[in-house]
Protein backbone atom coordinates (compact mmCIF):
# COMPACT_ATOMS: atom_id res chain seq x y z
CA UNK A 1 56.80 1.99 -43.34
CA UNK A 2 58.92 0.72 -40.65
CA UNK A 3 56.18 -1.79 -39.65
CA UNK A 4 56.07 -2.73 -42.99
CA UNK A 5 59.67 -3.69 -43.24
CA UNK A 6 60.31 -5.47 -39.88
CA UNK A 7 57.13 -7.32 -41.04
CA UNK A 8 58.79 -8.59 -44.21
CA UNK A 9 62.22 -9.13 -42.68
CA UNK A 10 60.75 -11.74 -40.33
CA UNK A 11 59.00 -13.96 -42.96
CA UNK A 12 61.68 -13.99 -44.76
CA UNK A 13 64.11 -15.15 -42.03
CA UNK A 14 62.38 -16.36 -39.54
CA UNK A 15 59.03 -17.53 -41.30
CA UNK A 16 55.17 -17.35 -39.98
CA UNK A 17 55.55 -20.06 -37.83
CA UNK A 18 57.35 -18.46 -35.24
CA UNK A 19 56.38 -14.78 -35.68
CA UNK A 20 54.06 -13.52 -33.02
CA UNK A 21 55.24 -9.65 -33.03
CA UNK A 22 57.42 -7.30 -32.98
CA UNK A 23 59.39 -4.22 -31.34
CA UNK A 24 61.02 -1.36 -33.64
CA UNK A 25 64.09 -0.57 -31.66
CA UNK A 26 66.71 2.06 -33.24
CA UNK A 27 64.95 1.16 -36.91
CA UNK A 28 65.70 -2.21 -36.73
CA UNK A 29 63.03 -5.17 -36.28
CA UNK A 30 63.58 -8.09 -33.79
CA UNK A 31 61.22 -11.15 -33.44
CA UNK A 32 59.54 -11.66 -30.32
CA UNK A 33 59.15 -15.57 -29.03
CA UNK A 34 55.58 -16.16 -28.51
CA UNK A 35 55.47 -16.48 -24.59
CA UNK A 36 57.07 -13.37 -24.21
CA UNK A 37 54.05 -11.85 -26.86
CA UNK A 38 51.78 -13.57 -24.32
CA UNK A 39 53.77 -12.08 -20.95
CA UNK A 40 53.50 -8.73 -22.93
CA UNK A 41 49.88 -8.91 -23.51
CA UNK A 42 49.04 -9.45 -19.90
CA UNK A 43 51.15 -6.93 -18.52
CA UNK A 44 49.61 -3.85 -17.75
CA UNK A 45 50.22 -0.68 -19.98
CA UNK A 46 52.72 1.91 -19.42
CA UNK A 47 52.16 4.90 -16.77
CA UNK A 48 51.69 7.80 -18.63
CA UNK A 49 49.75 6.27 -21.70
CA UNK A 50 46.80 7.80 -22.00
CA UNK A 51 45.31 5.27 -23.68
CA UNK A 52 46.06 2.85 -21.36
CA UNK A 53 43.21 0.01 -20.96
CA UNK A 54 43.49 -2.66 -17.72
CA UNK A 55 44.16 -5.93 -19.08
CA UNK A 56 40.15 -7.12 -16.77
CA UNK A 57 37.03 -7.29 -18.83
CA UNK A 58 34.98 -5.20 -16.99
CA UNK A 59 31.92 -7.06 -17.74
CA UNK A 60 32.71 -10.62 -17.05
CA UNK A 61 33.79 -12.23 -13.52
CA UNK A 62 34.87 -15.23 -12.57
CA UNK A 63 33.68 -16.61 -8.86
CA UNK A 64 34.59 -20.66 -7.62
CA UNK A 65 31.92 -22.84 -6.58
CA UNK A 66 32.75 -21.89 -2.77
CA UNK A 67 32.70 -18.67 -2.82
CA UNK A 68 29.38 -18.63 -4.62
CA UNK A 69 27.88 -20.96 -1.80
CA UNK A 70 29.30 -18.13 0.68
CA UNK A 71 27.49 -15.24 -1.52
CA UNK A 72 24.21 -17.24 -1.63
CA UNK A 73 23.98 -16.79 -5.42
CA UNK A 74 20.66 -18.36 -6.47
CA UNK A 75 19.54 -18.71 -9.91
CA UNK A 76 16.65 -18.96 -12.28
CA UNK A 77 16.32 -19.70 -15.81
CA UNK A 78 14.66 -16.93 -17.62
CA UNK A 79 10.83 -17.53 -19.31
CA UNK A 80 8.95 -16.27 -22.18
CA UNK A 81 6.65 -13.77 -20.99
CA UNK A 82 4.04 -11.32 -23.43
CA UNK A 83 2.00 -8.00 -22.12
CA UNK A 84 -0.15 -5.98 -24.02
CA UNK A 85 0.79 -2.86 -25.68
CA UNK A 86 0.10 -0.28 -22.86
CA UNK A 87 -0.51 3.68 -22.68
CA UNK A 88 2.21 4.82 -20.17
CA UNK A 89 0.78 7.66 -17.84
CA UNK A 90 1.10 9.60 -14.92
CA UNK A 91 -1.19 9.89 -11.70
CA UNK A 92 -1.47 10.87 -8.12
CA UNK A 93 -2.64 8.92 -5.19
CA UNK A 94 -6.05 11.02 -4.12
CA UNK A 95 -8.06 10.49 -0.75
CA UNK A 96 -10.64 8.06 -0.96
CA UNK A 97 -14.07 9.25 0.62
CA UNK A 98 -15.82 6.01 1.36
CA UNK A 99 -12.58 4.23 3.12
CA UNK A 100 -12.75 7.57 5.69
CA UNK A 101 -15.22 9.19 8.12
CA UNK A 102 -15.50 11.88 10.73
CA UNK A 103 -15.90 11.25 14.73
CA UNK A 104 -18.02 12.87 16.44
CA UNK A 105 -19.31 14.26 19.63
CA UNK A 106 -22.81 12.98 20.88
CA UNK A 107 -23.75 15.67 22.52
CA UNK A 108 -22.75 19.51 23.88
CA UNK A 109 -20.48 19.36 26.87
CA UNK A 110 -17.02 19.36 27.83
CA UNK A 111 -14.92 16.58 26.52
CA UNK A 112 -13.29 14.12 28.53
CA UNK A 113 -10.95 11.27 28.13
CA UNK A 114 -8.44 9.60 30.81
CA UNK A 115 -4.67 10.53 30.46
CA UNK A 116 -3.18 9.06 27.40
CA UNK A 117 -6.38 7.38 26.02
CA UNK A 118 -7.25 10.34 23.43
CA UNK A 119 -5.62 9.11 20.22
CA UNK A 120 -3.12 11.66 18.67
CA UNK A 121 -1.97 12.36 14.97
CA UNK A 122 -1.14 9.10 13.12
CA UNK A 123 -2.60 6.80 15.82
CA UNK A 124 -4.00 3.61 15.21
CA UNK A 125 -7.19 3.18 16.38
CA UNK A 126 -9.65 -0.55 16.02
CA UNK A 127 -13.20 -0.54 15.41
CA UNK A 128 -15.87 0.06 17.76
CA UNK A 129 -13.17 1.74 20.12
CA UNK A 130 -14.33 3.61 22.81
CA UNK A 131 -12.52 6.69 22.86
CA UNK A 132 -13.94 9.51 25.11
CA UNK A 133 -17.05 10.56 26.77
CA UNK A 134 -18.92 13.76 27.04
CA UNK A 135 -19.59 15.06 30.05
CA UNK A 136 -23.07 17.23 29.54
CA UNK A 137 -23.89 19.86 32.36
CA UNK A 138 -27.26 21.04 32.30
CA UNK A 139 -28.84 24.61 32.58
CA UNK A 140 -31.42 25.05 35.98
CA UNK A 141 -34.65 25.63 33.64
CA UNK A 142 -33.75 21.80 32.10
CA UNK A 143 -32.77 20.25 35.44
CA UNK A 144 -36.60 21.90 36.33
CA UNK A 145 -38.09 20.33 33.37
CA UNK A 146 -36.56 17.07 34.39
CA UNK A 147 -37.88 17.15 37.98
CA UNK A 148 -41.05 17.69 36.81
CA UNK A 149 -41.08 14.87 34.16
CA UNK A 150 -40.24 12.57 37.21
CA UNK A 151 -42.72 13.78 39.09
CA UNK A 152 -45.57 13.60 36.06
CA UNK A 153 -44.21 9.58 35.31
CA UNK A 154 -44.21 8.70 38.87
CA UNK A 155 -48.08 9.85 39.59
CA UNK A 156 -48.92 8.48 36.00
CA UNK A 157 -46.98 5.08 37.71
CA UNK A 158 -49.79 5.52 40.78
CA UNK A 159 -52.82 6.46 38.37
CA UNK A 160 -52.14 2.90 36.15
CA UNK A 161 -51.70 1.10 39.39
CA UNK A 162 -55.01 1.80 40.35
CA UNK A 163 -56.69 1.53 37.31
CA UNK A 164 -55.19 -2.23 37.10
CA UNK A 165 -56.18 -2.71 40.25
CA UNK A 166 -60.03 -1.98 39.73
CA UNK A 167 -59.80 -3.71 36.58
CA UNK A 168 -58.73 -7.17 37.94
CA UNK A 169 -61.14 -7.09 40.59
CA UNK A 170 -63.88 -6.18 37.72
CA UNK A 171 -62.54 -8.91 35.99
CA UNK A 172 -62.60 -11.75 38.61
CA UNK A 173 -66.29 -10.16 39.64
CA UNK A 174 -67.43 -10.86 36.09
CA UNK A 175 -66.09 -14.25 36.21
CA UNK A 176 -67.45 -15.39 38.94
CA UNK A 177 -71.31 -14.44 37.82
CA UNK A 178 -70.07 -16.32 34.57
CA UNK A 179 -69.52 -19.39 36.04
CA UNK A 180 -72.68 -18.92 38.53
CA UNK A 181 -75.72 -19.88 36.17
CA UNK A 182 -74.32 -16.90 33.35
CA UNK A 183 -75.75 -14.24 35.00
CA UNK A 184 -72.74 -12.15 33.02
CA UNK A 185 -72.24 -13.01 29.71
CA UNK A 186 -69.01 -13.94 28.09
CA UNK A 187 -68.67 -11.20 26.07
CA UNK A 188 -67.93 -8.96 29.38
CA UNK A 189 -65.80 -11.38 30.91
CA UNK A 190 -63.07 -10.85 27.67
CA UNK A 191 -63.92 -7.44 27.87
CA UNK A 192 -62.90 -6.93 31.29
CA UNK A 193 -59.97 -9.64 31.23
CA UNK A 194 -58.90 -7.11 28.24
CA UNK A 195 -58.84 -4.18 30.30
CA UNK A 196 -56.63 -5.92 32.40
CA UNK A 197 -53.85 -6.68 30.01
CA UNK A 198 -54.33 -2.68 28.45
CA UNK A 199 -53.47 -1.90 32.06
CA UNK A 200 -50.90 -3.62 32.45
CA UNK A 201 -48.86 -2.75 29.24
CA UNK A 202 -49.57 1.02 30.37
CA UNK A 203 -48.15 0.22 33.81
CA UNK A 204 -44.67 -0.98 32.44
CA UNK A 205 -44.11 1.41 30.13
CA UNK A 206 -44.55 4.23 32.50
CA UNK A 207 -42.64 2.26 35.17
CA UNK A 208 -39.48 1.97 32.73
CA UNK A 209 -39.91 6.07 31.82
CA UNK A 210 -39.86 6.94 35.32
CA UNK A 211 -36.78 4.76 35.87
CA UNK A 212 -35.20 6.42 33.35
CA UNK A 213 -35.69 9.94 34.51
CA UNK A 214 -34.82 8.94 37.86
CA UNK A 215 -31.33 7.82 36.74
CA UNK A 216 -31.00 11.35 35.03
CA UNK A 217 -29.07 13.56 37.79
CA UNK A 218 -30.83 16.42 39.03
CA UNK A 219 -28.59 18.23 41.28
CA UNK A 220 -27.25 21.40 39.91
CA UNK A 221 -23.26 20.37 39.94
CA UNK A 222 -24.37 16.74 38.11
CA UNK A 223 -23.54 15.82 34.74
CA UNK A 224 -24.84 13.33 32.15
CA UNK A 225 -21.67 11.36 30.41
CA UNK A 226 -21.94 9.74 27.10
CA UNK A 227 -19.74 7.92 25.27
CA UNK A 228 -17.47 8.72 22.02
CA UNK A 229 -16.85 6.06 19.65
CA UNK A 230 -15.17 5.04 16.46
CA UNK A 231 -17.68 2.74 14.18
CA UNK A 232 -14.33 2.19 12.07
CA UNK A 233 -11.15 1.71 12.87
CA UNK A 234 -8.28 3.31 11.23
CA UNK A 235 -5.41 6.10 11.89
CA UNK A 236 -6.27 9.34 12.77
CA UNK A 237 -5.07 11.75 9.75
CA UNK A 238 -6.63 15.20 11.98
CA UNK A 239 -7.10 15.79 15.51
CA UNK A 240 -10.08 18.36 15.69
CA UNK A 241 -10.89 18.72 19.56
CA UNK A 242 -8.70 18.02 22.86
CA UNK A 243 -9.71 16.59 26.41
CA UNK A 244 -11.20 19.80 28.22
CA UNK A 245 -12.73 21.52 25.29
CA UNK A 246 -16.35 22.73 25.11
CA UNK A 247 -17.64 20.73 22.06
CA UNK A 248 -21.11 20.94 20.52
CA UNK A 249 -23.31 17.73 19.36
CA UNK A 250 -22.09 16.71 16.26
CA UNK A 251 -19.00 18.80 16.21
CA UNK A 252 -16.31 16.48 14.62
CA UNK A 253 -13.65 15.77 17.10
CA UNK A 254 -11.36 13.07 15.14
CA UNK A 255 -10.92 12.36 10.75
CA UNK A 256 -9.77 8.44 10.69
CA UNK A 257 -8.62 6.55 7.17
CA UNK A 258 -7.85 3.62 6.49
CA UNK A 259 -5.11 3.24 3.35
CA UNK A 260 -4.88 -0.61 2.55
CA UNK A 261 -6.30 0.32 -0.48
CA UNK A 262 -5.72 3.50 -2.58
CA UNK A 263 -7.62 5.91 -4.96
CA UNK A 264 -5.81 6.61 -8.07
CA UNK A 265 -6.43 9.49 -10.60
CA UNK A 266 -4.66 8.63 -13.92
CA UNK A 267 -4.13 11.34 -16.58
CA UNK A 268 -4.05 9.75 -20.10
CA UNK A 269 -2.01 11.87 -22.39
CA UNK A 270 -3.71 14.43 -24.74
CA UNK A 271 -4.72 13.10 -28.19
CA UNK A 272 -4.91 9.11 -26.54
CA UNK A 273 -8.18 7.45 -25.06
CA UNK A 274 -8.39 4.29 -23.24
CA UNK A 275 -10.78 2.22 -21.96
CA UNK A 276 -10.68 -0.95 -19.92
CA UNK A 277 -9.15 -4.29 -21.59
CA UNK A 278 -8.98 -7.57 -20.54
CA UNK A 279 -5.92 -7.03 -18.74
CA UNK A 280 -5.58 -4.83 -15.38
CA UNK A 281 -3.37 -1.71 -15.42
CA UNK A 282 -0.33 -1.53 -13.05
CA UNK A 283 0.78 1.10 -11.19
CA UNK A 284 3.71 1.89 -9.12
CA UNK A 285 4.97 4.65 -6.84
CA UNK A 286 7.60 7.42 -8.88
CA UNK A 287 11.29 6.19 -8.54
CA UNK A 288 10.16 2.72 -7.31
CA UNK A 289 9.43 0.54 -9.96
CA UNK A 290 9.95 -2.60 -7.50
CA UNK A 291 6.43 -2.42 -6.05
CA UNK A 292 4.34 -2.64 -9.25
CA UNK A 293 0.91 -3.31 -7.76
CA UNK A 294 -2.10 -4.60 -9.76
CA UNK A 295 -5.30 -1.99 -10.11
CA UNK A 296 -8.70 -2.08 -11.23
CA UNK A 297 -10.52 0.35 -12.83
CA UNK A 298 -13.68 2.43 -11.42
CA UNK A 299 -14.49 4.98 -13.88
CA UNK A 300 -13.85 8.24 -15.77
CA UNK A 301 -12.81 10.93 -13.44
CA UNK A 302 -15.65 14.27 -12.98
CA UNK A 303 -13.07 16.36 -15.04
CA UNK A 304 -10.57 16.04 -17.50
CA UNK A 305 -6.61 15.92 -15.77
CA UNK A 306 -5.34 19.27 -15.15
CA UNK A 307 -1.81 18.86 -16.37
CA UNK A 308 -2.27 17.25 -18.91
CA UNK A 309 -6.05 18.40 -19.96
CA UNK A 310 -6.80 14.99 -21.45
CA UNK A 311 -8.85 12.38 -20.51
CA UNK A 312 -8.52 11.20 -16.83
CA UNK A 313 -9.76 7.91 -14.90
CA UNK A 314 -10.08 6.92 -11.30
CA UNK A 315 -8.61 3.53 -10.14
CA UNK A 316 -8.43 1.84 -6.98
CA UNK A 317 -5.48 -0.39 -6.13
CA UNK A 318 -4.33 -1.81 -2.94
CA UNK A 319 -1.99 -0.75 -0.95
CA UNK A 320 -0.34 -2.97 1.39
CA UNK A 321 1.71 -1.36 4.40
CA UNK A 322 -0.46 2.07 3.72
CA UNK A 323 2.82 3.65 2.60
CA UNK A 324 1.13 5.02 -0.29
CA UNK A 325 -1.16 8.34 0.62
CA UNK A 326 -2.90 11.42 -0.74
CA UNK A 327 -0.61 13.45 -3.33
CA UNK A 328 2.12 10.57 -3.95
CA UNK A 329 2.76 10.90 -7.51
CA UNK A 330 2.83 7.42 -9.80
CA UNK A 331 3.45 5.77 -12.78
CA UNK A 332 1.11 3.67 -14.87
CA UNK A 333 0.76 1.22 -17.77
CA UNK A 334 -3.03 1.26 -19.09
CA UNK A 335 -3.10 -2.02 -21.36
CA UNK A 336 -4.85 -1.87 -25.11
CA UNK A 337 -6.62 -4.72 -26.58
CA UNK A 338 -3.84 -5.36 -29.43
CA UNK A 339 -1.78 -7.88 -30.61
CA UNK A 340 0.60 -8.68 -27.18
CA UNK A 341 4.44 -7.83 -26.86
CA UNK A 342 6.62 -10.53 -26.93
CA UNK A 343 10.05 -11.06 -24.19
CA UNK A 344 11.27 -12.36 -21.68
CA UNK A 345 10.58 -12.40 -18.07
CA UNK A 346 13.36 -10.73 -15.96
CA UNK A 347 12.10 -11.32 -11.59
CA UNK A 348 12.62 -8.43 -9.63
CA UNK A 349 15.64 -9.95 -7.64
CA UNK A 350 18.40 -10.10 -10.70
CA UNK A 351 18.01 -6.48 -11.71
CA UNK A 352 20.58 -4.73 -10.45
CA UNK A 353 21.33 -0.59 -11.34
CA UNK A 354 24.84 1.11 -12.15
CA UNK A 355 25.86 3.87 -13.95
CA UNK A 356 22.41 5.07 -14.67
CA UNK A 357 21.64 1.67 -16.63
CA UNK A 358 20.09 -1.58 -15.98
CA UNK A 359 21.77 -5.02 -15.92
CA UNK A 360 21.46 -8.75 -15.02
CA UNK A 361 24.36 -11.30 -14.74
CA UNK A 362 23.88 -14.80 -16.51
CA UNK A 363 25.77 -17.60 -15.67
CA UNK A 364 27.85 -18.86 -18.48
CA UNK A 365 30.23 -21.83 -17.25
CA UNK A 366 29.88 -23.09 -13.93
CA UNK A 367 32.29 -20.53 -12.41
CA UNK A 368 31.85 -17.59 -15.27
CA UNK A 369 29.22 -15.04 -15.05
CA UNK A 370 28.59 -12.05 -17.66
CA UNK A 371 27.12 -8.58 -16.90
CA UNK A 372 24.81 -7.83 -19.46
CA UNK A 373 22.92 -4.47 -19.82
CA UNK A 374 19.02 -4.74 -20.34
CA UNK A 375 16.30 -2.36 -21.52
CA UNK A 376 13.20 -3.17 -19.56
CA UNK A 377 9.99 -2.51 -21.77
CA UNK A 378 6.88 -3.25 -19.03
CA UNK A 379 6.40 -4.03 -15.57
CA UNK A 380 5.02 -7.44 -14.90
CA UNK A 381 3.86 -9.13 -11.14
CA UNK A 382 6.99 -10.12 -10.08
CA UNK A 383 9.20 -8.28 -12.25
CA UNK A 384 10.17 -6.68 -15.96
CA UNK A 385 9.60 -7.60 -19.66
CA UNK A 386 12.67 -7.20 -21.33
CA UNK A 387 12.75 -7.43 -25.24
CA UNK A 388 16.46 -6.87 -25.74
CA UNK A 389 19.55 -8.32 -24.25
CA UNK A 390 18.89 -11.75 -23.12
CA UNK A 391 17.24 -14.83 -24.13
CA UNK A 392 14.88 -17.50 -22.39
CA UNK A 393 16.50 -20.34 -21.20
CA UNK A 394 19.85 -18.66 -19.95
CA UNK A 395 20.19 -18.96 -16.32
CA UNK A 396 20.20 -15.10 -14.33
CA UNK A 397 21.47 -14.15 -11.18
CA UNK A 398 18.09 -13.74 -8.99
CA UNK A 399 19.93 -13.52 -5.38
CA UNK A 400 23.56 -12.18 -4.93
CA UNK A 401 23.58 -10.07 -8.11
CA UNK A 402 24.87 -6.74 -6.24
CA UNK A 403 27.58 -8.61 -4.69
CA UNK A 404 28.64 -10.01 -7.90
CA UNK A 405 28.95 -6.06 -9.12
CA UNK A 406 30.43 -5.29 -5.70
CA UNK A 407 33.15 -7.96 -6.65
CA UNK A 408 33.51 -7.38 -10.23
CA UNK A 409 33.91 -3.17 -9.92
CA UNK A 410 36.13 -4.00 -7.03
CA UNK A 411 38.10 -6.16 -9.42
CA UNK A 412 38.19 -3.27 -11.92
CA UNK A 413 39.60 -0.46 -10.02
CA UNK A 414 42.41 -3.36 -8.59
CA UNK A 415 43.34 -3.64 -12.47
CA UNK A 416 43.25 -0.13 -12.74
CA UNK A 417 45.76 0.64 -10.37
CA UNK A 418 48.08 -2.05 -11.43
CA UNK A 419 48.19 -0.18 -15.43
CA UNK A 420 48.58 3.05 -13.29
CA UNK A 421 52.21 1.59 -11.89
């Protein structure tokens, strides 16, 4: 009522021209000039009020031309952008059999490798990298055998001699009555030059066995040594065997992987299907929706997922740095063949996160920039579809946004304090 009253007072006496507000004082009204209205307005409220609001929008900031050069704001004008409707789903990174393999020993022995050659846990190793050797000691009934095999190729090396020996001189025999009125015919001649060359193929083969045996040792403290490689390159994930073990042939001695690209088992949820469309699902690591990468599918999984007992599928996607490994859970957007979702295209640079929410700053005026609060609907590439709170064709913040917060929160609690005096 007293509101009322000092209202009607002053358009009666002092008219709407002039009347900006007022202050009850002792039940009596007084008019208030306009600039002090104005003064009022921007002062801060009371100490004490509880409802006490600082006088800064804490959404909108103001920065100069300079000391946006000296924040390296950059900006982008935001573009239409359309996915198709997706099933969102979860999935964990699972070991891919084909992109690992086993190393192994080549035969029994005792392994050996020089001081800090043998690759440990997490190593890095290339292709075709020698690695090891085996150092094979053998028994005194084998080093026997292999005496005698020496022995049995070197008098096999003296028996061909001789045979090749009586067989060229057969030969050259027979061609010499050939030529002398064909007293042999020719038919013996090739028979006999035939010999020869049967001879001869017998003699080098036996001369290259017993050259081998010969470089096989055959004292009782010698050892054979034979290499360990890796075909494939890769990191070592499990280190089976250590220099100075007794290994057996075959026995594995190293797994190496390689993860630049990943197996992915994606659990569709109960009651859904999907199958492939003409767009690739995306998948991303849990709690890091800035590294959306692009995956293709491979097939139904064996068996159904076991959380969520629906239908499952395996995809592979790449995985660039390898930071992504077996049992890292993700996210996933399986796209439909249906009519696409229309937005806008927010890049990955001018999201930044506060308060649990999302937000972008556009650029109003040259020096004015708003912080508006976004709901983003689908990973794209190189960012988010957003369907709500902004347009295409206003300009975002794409480099410098969480500086701009940094300033504008900092300019918040500064207002704060002052309505706190």
């Amino acid at each position: 009522m007293m509101l009322k009253n000092c209202l009607g007072m002053m358009l009666v006496l002092l008219g709407p021209a002039t009347l900006v507000g007022c202050r009850p004082e002792s039940g009596h009204a007084a008019p208030i000039p306009r600039a002090q209205a104005e003064k009022d307005a921007q002062e801060p409220a009371e100490a004490g009020d509880e409802n006490a609001k600082p006088a800064t929008d804490p959404l909108h900031l103001h920065v100069d031309a300079e000391a946006q050069e000296e924040m390296g704001l950059e900006f982008e004008p935001l573009e239409t952008a359309s996915v198709s409707p997706v099933i969102a789903a979860w999935g964990v990174v699972e070991a891919d059999p084909s992109r690992s393999f086993t190393v192994r020993a080549s035969t029994a022995g005792f392994l050996r490798a020089e001081e800090g050659e043998w690759p440990g846990f997490g190593a890095v190793i290339p292709d075709h990298a020698r690695l090891a050797e085996v150092e094979a000691r053998l028994s005194p009934l084998e080093q026997a055998t292999l005496t005698g095999q020496r022995v049995e190729a070197e008098g096999l090396v003296a028996e061909i001699e001789a045979e090749l020996a009586a067989a060229r001189a057969s030969a050259d025999a027979k061609k010499r009555l050939n030529a002398d009125q064909r007293m042999v015919s020719d038919r013996s001649v090739e028979e006999a030059e035939a010999k020869v060359k049967s001879s001869e193929a017998k003699l080098s083969a036996a001369r290259h066995k017993t050259e081998l045996l010969r470089q096989t040792p055959s004292g009782a403290q010698s050892a054979v040594r034979l290499d360990v490689r890796a075909d494939r390159g890769g990191q070592v994930v499990e280190v089976l065997a250590s220099p100075g073990e007794v290994v057996e042939s075959g026995q594995a001695l190293l797994r190496v992987a390689r993860f630049d690209a990943v197996l992915v088992r994606v659990d569709v949820p109960v009651g859904e299907s999907w199958r492939p469309s003409s767009q690739a699902p995306r998948v991303w690591p849990v709690g890091n929706e800035d590294r959306v990468v692009i995956a293709a599918p491979l097939s139904l999984a064996p068996q159904a997922g076991g959380r969520t007992a629906g239908e499952s599928w395996l995809l592979t996607a790449p995985n660039e740095g390898g930071s992504l490994r077996p049992g890292a859970p993700v996210a996933a957007h399986l796209p439909q063949d249906a009519e696409p979702v229309e937005g806008v295209s927010i890049p990955r640079g001018a999201i930044v996160r506060y308060g649990g929410r999302t937000w972008v700053f556009i650029r109003g005026e040259e020096e004015a920039f708003e912080r508006r609060e976004v709901a983003l609907q689908s990973p794209l590439p190189s960012g988010w579809l957003a369907t709500e709170g902004v347009s295409a064709g206003e300009v975002v913040v794409v480099s410098g946004a969480q500086m701009l917060l940094s300033e504008q929160l900092k300019a918040q609690i500064e207002a704060e304090e002052e309505a706190s005096e």
